[in-house]
N, C-alpha and C. Protein backbone atom coordinates (compact mmCIF):
# COMPACT_ATOMS: atom_id res chain seq x y z
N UNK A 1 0.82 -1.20 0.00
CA UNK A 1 0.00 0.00 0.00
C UNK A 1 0.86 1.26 0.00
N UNK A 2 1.98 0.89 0.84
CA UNK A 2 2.96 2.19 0.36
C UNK A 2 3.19 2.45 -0.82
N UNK A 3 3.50 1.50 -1.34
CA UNK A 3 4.19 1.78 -2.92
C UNK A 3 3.32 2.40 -3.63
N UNK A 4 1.81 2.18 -3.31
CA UNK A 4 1.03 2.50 -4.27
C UNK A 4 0.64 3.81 -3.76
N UNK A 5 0.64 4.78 -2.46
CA UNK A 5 0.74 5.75 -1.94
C UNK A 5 1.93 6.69 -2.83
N UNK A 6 3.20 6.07 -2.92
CA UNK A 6 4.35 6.95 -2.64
C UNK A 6 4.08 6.99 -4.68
N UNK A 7 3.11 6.02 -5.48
CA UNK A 7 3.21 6.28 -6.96
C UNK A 7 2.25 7.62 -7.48
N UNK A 8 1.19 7.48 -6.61
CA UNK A 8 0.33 8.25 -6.48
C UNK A 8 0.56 9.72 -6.23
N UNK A 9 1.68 10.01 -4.99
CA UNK A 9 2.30 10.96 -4.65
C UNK A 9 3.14 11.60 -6.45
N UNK A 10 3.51 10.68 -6.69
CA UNK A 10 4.73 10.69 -8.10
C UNK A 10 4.01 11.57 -8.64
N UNK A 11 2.73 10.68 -9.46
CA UNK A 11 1.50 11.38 -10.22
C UNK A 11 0.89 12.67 -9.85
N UNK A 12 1.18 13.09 -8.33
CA UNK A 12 0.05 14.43 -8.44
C UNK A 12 1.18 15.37 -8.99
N UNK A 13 2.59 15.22 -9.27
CA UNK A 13 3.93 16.28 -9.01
C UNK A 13 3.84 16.27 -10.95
N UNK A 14 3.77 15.02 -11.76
CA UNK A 14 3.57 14.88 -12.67
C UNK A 14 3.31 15.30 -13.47
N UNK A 15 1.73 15.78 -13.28
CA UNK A 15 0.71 15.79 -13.91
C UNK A 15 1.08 17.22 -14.05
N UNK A 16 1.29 18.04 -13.23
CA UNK A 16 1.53 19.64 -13.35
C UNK A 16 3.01 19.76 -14.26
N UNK A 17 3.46 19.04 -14.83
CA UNK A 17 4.61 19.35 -15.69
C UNK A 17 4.12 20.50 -16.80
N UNK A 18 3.29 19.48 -17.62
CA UNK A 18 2.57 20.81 -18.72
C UNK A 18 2.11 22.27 -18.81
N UNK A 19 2.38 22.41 -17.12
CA UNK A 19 1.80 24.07 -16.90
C UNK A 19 3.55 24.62 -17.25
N UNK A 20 4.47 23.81 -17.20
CA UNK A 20 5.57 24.53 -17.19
C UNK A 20 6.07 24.87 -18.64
N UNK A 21 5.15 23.94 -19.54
CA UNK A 21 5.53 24.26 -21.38
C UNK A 21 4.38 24.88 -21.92
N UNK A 22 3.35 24.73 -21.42
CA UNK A 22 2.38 25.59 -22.47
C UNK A 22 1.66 26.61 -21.19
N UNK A 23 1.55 28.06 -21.60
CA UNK A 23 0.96 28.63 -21.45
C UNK A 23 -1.12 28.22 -21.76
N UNK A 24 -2.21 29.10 -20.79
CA UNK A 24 -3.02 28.56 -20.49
C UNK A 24 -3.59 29.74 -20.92
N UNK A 25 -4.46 29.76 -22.11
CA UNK A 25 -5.04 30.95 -22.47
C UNK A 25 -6.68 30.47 -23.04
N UNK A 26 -7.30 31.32 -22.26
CA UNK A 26 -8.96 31.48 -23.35
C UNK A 26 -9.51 29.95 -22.48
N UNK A 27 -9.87 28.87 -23.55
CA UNK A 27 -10.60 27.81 -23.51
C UNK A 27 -9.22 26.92 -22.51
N UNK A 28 -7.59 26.95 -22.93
CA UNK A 28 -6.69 26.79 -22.22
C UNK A 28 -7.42 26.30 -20.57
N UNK A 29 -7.80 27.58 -19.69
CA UNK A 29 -8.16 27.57 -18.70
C UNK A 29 -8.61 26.24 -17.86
N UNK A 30 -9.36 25.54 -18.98
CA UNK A 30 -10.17 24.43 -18.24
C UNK A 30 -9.33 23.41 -18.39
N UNK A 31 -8.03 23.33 -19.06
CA UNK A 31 -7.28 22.31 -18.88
C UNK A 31 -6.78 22.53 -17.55
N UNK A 32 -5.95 23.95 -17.28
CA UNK A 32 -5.37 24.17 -16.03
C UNK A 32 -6.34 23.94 -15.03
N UNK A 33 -7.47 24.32 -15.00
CA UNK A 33 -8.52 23.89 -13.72
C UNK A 33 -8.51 22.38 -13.86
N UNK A 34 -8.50 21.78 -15.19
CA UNK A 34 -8.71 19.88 -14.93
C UNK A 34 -7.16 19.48 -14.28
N UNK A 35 -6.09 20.11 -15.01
CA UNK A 35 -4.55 19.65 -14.00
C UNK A 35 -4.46 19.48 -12.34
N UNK A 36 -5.33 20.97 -12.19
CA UNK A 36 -5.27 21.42 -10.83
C UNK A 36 -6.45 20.38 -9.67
N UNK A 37 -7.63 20.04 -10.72
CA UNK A 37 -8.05 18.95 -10.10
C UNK A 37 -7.78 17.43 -9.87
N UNK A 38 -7.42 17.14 -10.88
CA UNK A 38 -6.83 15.85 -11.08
C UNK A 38 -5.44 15.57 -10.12
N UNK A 39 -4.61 16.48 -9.49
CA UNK A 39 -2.86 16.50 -8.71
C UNK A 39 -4.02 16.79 -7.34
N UNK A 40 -5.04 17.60 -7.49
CA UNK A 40 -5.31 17.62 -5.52
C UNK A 40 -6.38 16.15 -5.20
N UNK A 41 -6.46 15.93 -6.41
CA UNK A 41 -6.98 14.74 -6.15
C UNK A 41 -6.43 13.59 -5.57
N UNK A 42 -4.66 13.10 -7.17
CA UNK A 42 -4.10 12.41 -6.72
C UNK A 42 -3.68 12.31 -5.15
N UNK A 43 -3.53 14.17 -5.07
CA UNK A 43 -2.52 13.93 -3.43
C UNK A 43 -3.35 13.62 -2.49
N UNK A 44 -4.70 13.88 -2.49
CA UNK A 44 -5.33 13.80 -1.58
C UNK A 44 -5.75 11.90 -1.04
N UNK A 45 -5.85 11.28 -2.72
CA UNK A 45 -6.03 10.14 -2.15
C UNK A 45 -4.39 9.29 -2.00
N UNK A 46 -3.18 9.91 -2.40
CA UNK A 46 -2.13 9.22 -1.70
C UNK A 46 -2.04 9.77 -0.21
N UNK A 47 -2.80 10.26 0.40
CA UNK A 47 -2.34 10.98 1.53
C UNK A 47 -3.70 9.56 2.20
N UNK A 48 -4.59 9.65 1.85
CA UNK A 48 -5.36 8.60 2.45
C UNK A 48 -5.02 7.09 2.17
N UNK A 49 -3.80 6.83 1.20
CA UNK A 49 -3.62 5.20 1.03
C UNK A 49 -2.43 5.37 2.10
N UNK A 50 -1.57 6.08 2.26
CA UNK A 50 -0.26 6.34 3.58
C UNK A 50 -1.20 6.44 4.33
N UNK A 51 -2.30 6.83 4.89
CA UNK A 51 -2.79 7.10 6.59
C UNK A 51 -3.00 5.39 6.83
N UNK A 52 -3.85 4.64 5.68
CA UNK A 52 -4.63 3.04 5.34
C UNK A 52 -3.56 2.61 5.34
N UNK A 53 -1.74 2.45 5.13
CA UNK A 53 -0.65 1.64 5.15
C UNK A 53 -0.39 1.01 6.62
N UNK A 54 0.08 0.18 6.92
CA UNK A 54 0.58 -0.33 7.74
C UNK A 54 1.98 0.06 7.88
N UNK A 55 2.24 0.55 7.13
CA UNK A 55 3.90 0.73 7.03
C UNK A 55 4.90 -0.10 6.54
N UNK A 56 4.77 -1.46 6.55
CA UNK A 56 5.31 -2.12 6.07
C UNK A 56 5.63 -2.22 4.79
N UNK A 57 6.87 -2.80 4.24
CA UNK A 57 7.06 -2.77 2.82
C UNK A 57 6.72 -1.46 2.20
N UNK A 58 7.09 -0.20 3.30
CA UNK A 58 7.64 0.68 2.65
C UNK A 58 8.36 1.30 1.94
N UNK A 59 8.53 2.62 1.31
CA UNK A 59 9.41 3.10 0.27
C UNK A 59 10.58 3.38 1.71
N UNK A 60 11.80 3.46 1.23
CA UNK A 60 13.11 3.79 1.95
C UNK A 60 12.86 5.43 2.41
N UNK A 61 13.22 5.74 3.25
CA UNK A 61 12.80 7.15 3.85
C UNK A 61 13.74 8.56 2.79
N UNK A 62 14.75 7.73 2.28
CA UNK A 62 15.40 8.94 1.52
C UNK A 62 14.76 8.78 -0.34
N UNK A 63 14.05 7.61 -0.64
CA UNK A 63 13.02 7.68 -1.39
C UNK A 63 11.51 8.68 -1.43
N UNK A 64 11.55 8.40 0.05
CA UNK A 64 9.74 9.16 0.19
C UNK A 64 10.33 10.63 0.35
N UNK A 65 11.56 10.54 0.99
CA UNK A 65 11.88 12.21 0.99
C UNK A 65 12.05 12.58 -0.37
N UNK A 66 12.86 12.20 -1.16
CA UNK A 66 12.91 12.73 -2.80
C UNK A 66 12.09 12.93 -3.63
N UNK A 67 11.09 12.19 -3.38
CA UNK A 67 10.04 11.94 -4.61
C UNK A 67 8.62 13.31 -3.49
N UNK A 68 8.77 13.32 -2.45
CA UNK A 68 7.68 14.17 -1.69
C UNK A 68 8.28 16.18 -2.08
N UNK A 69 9.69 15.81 -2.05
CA UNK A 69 10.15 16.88 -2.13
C UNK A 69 9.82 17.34 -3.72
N UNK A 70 10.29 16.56 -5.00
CA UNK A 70 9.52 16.93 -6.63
C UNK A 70 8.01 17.27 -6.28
N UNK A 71 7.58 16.07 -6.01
CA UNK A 71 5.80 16.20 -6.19
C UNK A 71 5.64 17.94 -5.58
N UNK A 72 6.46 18.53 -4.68
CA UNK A 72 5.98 19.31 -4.01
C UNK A 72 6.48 20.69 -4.95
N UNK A 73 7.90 20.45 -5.57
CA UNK A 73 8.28 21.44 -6.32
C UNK A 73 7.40 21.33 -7.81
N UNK A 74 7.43 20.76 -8.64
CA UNK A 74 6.58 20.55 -9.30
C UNK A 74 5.29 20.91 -9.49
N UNK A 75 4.94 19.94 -8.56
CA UNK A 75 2.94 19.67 -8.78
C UNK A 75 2.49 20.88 -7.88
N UNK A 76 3.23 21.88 -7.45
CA UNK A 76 2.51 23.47 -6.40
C UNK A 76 2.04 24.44 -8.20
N UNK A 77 2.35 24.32 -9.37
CA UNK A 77 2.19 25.50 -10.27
C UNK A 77 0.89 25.39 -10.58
N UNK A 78 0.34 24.34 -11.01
CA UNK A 78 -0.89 24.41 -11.94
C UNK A 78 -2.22 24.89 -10.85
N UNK A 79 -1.78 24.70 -9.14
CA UNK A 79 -3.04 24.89 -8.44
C UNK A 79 -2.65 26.16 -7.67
N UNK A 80 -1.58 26.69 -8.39
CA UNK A 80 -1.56 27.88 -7.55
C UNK A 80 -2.12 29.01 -8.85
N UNK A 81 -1.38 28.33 -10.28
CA UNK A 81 -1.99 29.17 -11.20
C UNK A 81 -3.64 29.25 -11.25
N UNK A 82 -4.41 28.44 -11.02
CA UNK A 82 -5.85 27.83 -11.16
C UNK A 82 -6.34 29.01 -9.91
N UNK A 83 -5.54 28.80 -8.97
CA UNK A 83 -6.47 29.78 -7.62
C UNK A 83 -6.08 31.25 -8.49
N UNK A 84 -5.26 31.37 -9.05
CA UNK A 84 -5.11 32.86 -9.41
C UNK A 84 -5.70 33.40 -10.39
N UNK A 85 -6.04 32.54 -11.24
CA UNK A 85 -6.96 32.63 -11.94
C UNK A 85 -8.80 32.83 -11.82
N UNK A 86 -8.59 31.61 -11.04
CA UNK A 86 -10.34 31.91 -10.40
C UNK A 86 -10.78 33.03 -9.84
N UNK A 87 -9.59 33.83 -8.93
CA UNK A 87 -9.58 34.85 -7.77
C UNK A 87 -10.00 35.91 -9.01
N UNK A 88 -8.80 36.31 -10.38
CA UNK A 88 -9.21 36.90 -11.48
C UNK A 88 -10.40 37.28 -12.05
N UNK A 89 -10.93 35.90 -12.64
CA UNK A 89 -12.37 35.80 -13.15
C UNK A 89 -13.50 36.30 -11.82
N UNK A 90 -13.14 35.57 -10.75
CA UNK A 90 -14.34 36.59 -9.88
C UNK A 90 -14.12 37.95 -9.49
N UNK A 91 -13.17 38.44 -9.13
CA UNK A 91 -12.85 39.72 -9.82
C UNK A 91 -13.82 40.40 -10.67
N UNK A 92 -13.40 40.34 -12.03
CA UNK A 92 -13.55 40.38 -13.33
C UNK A 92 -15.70 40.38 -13.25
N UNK A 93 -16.27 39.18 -12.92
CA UNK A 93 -17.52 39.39 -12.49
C UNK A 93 -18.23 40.19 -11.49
N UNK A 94 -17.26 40.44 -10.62
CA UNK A 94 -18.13 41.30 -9.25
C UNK A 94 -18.35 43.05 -10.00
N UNK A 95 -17.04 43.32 -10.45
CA UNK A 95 -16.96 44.93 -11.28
C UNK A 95 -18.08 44.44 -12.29
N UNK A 96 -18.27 43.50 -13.46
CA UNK A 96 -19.32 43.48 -14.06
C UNK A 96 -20.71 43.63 -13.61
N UNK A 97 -20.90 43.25 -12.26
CA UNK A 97 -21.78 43.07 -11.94
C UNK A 97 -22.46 44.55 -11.01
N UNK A 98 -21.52 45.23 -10.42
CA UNK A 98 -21.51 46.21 -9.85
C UNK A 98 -21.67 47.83 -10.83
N UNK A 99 -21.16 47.50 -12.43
CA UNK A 99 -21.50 48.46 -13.35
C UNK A 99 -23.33 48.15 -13.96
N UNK A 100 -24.11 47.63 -13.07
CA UNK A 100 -25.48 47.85 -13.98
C UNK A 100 -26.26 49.22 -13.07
N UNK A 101 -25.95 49.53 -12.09
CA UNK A 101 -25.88 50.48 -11.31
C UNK A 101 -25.66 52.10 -11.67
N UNK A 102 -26.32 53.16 -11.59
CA UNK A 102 -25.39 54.16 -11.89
C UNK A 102 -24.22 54.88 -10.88
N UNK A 103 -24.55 54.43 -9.42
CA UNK A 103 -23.60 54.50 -8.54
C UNK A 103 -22.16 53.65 -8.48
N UNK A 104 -22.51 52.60 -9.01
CA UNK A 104 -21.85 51.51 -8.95
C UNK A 104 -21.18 51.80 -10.37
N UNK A 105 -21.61 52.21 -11.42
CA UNK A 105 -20.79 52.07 -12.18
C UNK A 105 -19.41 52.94 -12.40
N UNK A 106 -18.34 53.61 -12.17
CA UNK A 106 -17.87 54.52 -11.88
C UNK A 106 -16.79 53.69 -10.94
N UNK A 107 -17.44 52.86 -9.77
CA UNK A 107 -16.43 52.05 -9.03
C UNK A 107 -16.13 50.62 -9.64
N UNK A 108 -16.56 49.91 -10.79
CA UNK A 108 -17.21 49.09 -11.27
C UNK A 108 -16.04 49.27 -12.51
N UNK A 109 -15.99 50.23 -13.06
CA UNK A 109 -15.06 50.42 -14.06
C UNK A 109 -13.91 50.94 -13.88
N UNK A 110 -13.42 50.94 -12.36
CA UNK A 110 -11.99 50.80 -11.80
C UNK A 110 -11.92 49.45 -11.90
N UNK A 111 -12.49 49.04 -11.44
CA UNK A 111 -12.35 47.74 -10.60
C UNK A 111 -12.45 46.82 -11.61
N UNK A 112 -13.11 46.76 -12.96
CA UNK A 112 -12.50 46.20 -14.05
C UNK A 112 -11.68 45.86 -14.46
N UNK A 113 -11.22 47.62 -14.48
CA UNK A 113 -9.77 47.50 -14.96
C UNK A 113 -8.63 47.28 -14.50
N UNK A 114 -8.39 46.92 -12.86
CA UNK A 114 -7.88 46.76 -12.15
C UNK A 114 -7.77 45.31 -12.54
N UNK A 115 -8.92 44.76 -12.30
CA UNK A 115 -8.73 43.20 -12.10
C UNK A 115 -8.65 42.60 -13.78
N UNK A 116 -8.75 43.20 -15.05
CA UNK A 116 -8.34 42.86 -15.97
C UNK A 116 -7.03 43.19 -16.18
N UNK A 117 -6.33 44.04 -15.80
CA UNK A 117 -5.00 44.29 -16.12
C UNK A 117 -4.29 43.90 -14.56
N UNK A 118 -4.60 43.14 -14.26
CA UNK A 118 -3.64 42.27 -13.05
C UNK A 118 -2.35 42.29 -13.30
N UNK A 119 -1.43 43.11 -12.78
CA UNK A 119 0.20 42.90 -13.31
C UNK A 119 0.59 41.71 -12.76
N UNK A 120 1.19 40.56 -13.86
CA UNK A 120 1.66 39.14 -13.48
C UNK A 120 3.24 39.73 -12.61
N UNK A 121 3.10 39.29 -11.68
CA UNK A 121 4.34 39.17 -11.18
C UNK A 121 5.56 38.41 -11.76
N UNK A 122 6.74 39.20 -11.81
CA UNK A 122 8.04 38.74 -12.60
C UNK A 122 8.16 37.80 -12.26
N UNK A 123 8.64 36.46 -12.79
CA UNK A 123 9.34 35.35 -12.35
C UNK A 123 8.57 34.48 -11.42
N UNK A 124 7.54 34.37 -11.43
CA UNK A 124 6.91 33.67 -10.69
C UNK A 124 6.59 32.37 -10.21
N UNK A 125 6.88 32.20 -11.67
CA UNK A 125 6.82 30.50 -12.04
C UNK A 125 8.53 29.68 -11.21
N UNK A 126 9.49 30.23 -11.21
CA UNK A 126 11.00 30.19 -11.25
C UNK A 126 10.69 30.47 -9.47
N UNK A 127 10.32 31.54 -8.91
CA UNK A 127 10.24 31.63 -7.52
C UNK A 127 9.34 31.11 -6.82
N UNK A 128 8.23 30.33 -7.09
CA UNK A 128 7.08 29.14 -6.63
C UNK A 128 8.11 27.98 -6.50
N UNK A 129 8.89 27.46 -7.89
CA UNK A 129 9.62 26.42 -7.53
C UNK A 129 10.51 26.33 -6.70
N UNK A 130 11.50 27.85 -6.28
CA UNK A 130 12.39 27.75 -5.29
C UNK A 130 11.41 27.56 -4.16
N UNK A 131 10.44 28.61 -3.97
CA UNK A 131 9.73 28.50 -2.79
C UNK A 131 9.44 26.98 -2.34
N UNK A 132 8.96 26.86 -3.58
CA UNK A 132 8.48 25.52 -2.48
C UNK A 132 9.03 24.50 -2.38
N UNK A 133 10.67 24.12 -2.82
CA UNK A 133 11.48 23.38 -2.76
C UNK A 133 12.22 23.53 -1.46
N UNK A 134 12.14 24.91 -1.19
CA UNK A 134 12.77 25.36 0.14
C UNK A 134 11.57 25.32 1.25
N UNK A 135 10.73 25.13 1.36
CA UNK A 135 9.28 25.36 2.72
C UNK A 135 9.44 23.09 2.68
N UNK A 136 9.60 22.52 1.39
CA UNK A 136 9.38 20.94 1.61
C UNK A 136 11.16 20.53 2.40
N UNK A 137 12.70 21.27 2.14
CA UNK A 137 13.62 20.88 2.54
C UNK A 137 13.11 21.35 4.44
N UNK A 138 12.95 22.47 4.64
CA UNK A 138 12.64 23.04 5.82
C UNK A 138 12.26 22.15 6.48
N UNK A 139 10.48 21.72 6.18
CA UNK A 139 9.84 20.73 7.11
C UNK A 139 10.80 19.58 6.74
N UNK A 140 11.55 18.87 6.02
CA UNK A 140 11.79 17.29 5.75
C UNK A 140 13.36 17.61 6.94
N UNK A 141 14.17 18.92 7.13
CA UNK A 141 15.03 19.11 7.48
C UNK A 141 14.25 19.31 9.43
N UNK A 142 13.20 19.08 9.87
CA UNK A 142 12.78 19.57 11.09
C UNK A 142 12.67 21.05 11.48
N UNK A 143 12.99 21.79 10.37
CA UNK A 143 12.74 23.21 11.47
C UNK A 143 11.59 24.05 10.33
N UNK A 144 10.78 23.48 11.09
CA UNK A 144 9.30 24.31 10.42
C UNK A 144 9.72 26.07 10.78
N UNK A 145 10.16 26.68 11.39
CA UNK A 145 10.41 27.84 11.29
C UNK A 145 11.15 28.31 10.14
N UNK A 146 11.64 27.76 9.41
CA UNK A 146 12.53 27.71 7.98
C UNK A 146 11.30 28.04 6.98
N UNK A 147 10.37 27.45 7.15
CA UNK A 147 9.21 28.11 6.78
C UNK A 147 8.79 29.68 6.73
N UNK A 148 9.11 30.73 7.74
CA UNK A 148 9.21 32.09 7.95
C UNK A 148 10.24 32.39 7.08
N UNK A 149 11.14 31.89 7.39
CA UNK A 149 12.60 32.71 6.66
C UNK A 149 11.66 32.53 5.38
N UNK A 150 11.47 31.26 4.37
CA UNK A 150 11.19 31.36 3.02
C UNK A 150 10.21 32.38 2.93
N UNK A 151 9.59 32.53 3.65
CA UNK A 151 8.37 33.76 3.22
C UNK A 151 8.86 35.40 3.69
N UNK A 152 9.60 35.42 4.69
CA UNK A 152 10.06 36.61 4.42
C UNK A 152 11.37 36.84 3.37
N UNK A 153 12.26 35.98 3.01
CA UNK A 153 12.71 36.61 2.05
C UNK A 153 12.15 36.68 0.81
N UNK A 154 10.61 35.69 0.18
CA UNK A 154 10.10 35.85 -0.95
C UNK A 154 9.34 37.73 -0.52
N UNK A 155 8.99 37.73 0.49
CA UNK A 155 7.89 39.00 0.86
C UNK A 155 8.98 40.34 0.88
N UNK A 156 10.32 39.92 1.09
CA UNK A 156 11.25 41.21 0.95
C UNK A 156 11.65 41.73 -0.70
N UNK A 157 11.77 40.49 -1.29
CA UNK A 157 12.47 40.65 -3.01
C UNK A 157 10.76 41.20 -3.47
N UNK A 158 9.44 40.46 -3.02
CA UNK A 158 8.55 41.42 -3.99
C UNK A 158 7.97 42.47 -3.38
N UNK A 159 8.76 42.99 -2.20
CA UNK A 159 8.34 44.21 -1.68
C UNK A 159 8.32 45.74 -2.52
N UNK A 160 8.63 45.81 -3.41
CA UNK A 160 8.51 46.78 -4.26
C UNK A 160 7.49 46.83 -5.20
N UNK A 161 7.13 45.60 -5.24
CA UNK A 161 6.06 45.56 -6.63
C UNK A 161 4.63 45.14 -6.13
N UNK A 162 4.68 45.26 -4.97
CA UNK A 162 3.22 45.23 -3.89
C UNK A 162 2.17 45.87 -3.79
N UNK A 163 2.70 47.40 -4.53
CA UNK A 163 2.04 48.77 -4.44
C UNK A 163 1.50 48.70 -6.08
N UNK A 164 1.23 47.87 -6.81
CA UNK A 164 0.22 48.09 -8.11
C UNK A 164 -1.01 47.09 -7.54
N UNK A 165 -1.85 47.58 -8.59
CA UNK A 165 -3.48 47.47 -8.54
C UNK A 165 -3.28 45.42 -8.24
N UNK A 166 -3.45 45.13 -7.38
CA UNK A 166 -4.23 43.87 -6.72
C UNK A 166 -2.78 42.79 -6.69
N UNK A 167 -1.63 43.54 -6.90
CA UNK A 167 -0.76 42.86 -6.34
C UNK A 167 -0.61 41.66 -5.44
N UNK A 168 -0.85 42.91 -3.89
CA UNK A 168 -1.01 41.90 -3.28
C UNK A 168 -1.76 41.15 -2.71
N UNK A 169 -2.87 41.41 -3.08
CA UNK A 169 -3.89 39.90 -3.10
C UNK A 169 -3.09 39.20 -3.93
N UNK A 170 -2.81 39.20 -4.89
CA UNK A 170 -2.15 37.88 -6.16
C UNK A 170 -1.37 37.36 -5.38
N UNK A 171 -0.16 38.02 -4.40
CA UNK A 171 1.34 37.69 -3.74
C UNK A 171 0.72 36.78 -2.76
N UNK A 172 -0.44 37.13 -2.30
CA UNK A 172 -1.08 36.46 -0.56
C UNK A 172 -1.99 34.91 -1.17
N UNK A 173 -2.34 35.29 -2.29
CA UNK A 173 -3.38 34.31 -2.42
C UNK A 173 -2.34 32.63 -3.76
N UNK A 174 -1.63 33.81 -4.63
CA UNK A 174 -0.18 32.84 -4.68
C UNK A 174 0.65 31.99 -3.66
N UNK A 175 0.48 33.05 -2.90
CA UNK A 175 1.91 32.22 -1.67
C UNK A 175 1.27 31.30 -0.60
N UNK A 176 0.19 31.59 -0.89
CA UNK A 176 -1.18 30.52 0.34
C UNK A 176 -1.19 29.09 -0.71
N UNK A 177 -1.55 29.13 -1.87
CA UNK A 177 -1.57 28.07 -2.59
C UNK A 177 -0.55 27.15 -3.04
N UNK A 178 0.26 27.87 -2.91
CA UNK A 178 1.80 27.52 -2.90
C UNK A 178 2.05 26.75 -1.65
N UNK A 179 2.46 27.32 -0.88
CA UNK A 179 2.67 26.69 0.64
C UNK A 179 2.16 25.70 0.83
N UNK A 180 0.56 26.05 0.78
CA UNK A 180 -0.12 24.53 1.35
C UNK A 180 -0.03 23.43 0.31
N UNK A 181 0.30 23.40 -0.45
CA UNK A 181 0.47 22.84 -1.47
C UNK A 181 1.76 21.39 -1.02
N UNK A 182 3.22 22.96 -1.11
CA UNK A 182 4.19 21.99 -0.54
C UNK A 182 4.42 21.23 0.80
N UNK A 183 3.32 21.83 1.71
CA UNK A 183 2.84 21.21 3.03
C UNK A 183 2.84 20.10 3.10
N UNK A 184 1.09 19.95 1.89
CA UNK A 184 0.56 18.91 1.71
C UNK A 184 1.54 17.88 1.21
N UNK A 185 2.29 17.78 0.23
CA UNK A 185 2.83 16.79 -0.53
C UNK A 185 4.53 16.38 0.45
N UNK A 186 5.02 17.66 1.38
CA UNK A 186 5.62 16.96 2.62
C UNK A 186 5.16 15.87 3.60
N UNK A 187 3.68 16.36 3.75
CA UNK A 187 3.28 15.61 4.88
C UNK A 187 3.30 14.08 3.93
N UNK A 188 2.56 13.77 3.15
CA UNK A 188 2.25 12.74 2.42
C UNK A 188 3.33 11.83 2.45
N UNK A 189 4.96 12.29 2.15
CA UNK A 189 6.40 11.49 2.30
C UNK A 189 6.55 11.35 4.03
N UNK A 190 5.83 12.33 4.70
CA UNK A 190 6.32 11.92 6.14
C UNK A 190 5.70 10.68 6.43
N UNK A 191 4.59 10.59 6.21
CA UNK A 191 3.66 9.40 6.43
C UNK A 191 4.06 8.55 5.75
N UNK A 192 5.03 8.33 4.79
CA UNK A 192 5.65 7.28 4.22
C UNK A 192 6.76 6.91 4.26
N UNK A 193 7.54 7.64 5.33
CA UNK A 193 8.84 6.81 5.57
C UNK A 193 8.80 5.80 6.75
């Protein structure tokens, strides 16, 4: 049952490869929402075949650490891109919805344009993977406080670019999806060594 836990684990890190070669545009979207469902799926049910293991005829502990640590660098893009996206589109509907108004419209067509011209943060894709390669070494290394350091030095380098239109919601609601992400797919190798 391990093995089939720690393959499962493999698959949710996997499956998010493709967010790293093709961009996700228009109709795009619903692939990235099916990636993003299909990896919280996998992890969720390797996290329930490791709780159902006995332990026995487990993976080697510097196995479950390697393969927990990818799944985690890896498989964090497509569901952090998917939350940032969704956060977008509702966005994008609330200002629509708030311009049928004549009061409302005026705040409605900031807020459009705000949330249609979302400035993508530089490098994001490149600093999710450090991030969360460094928050899965932290916990696999014992000092969950290593966890702070990674977020304050990601929160110091994009401290300048915080101050445009919905920034940092994107930075807070990125770095939440991110994190728990590489949490999740730590905990999953802990339970399997």
């Amino acid at each position: 049952m391990s093995a089939l836990a720690l393959v499962l684990l493999v698959m949710s890190g996997i499956v998010g490869l493709p967010q790293y070669f093709a961009r996700f545009r228009g109709r795009g979207y619903r692939a990235l929402y099916g990636f993003a469902v299909v990896q919280s799926v996998l992890l969720g049910t390797s996290a329930v075949v490791a709780l159902a293991s006995d332990g026995s005829a487990g993976p080697a502990a510097p196995v479950a650490v390697a393969f927990s640590v990818a799944a985690a660098t890896l498989g964090g893009g497509p569901l952090t891109v998917a939350v940032l996206r969704l956060s977008r589109r509702a966005d994008l509907e609330e200002a629509e919805a708030g311009a049928g108004t004549p009061e409302g419209a005026g705040a409605a067509a900031g807020a459009l344009a705000a949330a249609s011209g979302a400035a993508a943060l530089r490098g994001g894709t490149w600093i999710g993977l450090l991030e969360r390669t460094g928050i899965a070494a932290t916990l696999w290394a014992g000092w969950p406080e290593g966890l702070a350091v990674v977020l304050a030095v990601k929160g110091l380098g994009r401290y300048s670019e915080l101050d445009k239109d919905g920034a940092a919601e994107r930075f807070i609601l990125g770095t939440f999806a991110s994190v728990l992400w590489a949490c999740a797919c730590t905990g999953v190798g802990m339970l399997l060594r």
